[in-house]
N, C-alpha and C. Protein backbone atom coordinates (compact mmCIF):
# COMPACT_ATOMS: atom_id res chain seq x y z
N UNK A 1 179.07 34.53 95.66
CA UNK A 1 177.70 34.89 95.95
C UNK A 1 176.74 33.74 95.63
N UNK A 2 177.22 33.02 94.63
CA UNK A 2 176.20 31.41 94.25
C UNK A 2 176.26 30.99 95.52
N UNK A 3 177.21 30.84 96.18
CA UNK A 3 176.89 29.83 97.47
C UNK A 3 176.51 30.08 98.86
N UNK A 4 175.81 31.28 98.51
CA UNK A 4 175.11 31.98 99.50
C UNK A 4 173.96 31.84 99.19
N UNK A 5 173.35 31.68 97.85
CA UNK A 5 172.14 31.70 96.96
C UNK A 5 171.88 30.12 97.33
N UNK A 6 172.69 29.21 96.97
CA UNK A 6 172.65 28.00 97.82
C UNK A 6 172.39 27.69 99.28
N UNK A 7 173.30 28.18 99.66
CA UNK A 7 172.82 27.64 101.20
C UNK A 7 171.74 28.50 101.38
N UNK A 8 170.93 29.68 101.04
CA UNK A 8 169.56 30.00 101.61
C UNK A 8 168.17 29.46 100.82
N UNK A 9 168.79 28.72 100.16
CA UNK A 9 167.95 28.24 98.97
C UNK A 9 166.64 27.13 99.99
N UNK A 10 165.51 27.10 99.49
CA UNK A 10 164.72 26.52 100.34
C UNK A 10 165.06 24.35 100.04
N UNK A 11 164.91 23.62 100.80
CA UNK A 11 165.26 22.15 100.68
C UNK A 11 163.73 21.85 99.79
N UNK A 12 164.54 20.88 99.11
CA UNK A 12 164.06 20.32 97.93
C UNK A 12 162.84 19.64 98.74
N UNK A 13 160.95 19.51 98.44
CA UNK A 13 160.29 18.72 99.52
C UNK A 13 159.76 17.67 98.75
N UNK A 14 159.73 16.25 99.36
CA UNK A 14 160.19 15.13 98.72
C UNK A 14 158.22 14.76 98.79
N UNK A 15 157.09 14.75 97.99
CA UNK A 15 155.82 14.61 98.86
C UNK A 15 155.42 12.95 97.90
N UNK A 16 154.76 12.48 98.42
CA UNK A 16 154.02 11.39 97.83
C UNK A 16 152.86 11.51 96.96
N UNK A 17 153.04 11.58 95.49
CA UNK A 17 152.04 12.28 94.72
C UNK A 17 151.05 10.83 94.14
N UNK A 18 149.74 11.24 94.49
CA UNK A 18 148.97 9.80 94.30
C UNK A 18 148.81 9.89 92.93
N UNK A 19 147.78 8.63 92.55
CA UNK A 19 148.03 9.00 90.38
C UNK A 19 146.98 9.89 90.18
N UNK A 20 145.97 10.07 91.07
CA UNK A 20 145.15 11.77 90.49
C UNK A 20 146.24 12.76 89.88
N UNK A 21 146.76 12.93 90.74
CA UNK A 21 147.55 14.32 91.21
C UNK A 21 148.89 13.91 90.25
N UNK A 22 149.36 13.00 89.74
CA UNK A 22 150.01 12.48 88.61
C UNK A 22 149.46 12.85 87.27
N UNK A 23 148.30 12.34 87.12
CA UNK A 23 147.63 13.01 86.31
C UNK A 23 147.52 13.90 85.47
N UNK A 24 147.15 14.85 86.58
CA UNK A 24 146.56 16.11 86.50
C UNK A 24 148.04 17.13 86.22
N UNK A 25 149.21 16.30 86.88
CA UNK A 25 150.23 17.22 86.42
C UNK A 25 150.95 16.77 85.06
N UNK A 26 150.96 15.40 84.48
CA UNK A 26 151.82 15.28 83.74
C UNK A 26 150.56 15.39 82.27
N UNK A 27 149.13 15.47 82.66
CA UNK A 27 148.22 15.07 81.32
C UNK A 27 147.92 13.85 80.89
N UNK A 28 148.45 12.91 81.77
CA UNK A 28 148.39 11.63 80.94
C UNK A 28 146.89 10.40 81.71
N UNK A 29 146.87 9.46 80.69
CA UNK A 29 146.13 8.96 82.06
C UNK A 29 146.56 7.65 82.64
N UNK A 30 145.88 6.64 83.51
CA UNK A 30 146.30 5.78 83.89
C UNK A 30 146.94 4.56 83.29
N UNK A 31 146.50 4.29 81.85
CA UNK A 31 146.75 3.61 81.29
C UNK A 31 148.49 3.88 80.63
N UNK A 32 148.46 5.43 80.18
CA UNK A 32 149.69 5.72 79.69
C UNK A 32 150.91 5.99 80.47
N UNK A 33 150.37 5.99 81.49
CA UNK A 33 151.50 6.27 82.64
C UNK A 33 152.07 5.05 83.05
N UNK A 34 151.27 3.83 83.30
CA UNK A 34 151.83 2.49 83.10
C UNK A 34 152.40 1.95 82.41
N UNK A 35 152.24 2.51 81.28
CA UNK A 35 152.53 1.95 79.87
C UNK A 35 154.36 2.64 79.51
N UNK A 36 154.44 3.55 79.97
CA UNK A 36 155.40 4.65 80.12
C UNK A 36 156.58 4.10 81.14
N UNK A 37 155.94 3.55 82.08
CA UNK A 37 156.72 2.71 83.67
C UNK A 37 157.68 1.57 82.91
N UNK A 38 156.12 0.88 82.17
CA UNK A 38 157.12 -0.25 81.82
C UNK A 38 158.15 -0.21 81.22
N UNK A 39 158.25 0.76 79.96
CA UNK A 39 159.37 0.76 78.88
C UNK A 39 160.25 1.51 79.61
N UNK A 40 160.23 1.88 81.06
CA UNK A 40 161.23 2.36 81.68
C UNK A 40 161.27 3.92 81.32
N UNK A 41 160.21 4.92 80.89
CA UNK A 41 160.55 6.26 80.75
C UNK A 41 159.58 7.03 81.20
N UNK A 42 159.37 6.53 82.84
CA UNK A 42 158.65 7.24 83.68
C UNK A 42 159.28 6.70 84.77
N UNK A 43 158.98 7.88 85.93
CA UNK A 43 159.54 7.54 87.13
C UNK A 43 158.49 6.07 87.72
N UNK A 44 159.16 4.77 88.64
CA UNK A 44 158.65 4.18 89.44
C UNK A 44 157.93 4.59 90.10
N UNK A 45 156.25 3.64 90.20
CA UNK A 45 155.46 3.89 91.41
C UNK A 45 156.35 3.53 92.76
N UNK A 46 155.35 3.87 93.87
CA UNK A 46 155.86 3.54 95.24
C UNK A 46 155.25 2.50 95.56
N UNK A 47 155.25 1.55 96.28
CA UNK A 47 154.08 0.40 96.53
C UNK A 47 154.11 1.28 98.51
N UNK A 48 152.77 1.21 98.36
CA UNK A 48 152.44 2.23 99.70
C UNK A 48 151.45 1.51 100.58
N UNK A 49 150.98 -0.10 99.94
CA UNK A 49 150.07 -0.60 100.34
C UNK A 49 149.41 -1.44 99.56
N UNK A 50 148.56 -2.14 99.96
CA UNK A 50 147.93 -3.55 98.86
C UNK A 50 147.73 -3.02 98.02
N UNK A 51 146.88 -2.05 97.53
CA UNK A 51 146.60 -1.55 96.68
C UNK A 51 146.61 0.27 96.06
N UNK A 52 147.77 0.58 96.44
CA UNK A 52 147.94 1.99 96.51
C UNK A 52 149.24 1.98 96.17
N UNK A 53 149.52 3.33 95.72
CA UNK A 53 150.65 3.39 95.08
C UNK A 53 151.07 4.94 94.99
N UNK A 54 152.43 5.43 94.95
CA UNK A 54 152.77 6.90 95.15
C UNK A 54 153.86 7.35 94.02
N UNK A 55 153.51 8.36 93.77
CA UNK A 55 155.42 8.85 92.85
C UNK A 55 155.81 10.11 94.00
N UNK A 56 156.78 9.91 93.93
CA UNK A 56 158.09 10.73 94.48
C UNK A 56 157.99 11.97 93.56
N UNK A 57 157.15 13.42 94.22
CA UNK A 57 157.12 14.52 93.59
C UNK A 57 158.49 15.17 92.99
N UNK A 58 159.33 15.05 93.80
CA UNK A 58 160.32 15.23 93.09
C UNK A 58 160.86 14.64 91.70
N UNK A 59 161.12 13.31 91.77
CA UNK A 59 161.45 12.57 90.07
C UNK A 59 160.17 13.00 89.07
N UNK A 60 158.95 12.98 89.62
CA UNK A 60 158.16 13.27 88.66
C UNK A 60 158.18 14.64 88.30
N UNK A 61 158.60 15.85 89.23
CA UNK A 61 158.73 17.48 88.50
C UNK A 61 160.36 16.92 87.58
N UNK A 62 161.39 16.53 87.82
CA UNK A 62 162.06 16.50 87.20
C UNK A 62 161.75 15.60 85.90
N UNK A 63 161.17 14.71 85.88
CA UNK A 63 160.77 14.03 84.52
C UNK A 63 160.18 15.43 83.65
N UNK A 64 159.16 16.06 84.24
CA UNK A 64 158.39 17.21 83.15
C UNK A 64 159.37 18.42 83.10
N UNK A 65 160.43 18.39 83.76
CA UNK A 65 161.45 19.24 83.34
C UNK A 65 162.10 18.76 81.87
N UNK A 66 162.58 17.08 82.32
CA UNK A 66 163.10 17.11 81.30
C UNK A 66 162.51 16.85 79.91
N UNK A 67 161.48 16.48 80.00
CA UNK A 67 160.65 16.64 78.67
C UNK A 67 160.94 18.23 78.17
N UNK A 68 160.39 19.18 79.12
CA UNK A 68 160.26 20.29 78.59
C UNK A 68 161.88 21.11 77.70
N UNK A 69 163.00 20.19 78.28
CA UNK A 69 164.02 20.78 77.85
C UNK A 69 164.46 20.09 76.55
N UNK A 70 163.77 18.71 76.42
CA UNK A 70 163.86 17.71 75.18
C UNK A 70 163.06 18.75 73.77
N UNK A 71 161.78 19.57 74.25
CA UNK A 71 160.83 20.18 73.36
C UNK A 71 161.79 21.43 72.86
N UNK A 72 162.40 21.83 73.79
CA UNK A 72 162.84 23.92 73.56
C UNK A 72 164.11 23.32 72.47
């Protein structure tokens, strides 16, 4: 029955989350989120343009997953 629960399961949607919307979901701000990139314990920006930049909604819900499972 899991793999019925699977295959109707809706596809994972992959969106381009700008750093507002980064933000606003992880609490942090621009400075710490960079700061976080570098030492390697945040997901990579996207380079989307001279000056623009995206995270991959997906790695970033899974990053605040796994924090949240690091806390419980």
């Amino acid at each position: 029955m899991s793999s019925q629960t699977a295959a109707t399961a809706a596809p994972i949607e992959h969106r381009i989350l700008r750093r507002a919307e980064v933000e606003a979901k992880t609490g942090f701000k621009r400075a710490h989120i960079y700061s976080l990139m570098k030492e390697g314990k945040f997901p990579k920006a996207l380079r989307l343009g001279v000056r623009a930049v995206g995270w991959d909604s997906v790695e970033i819900e899974q990053w605040i997953a796994d924090r949240l499972k690091e806390r419980a």
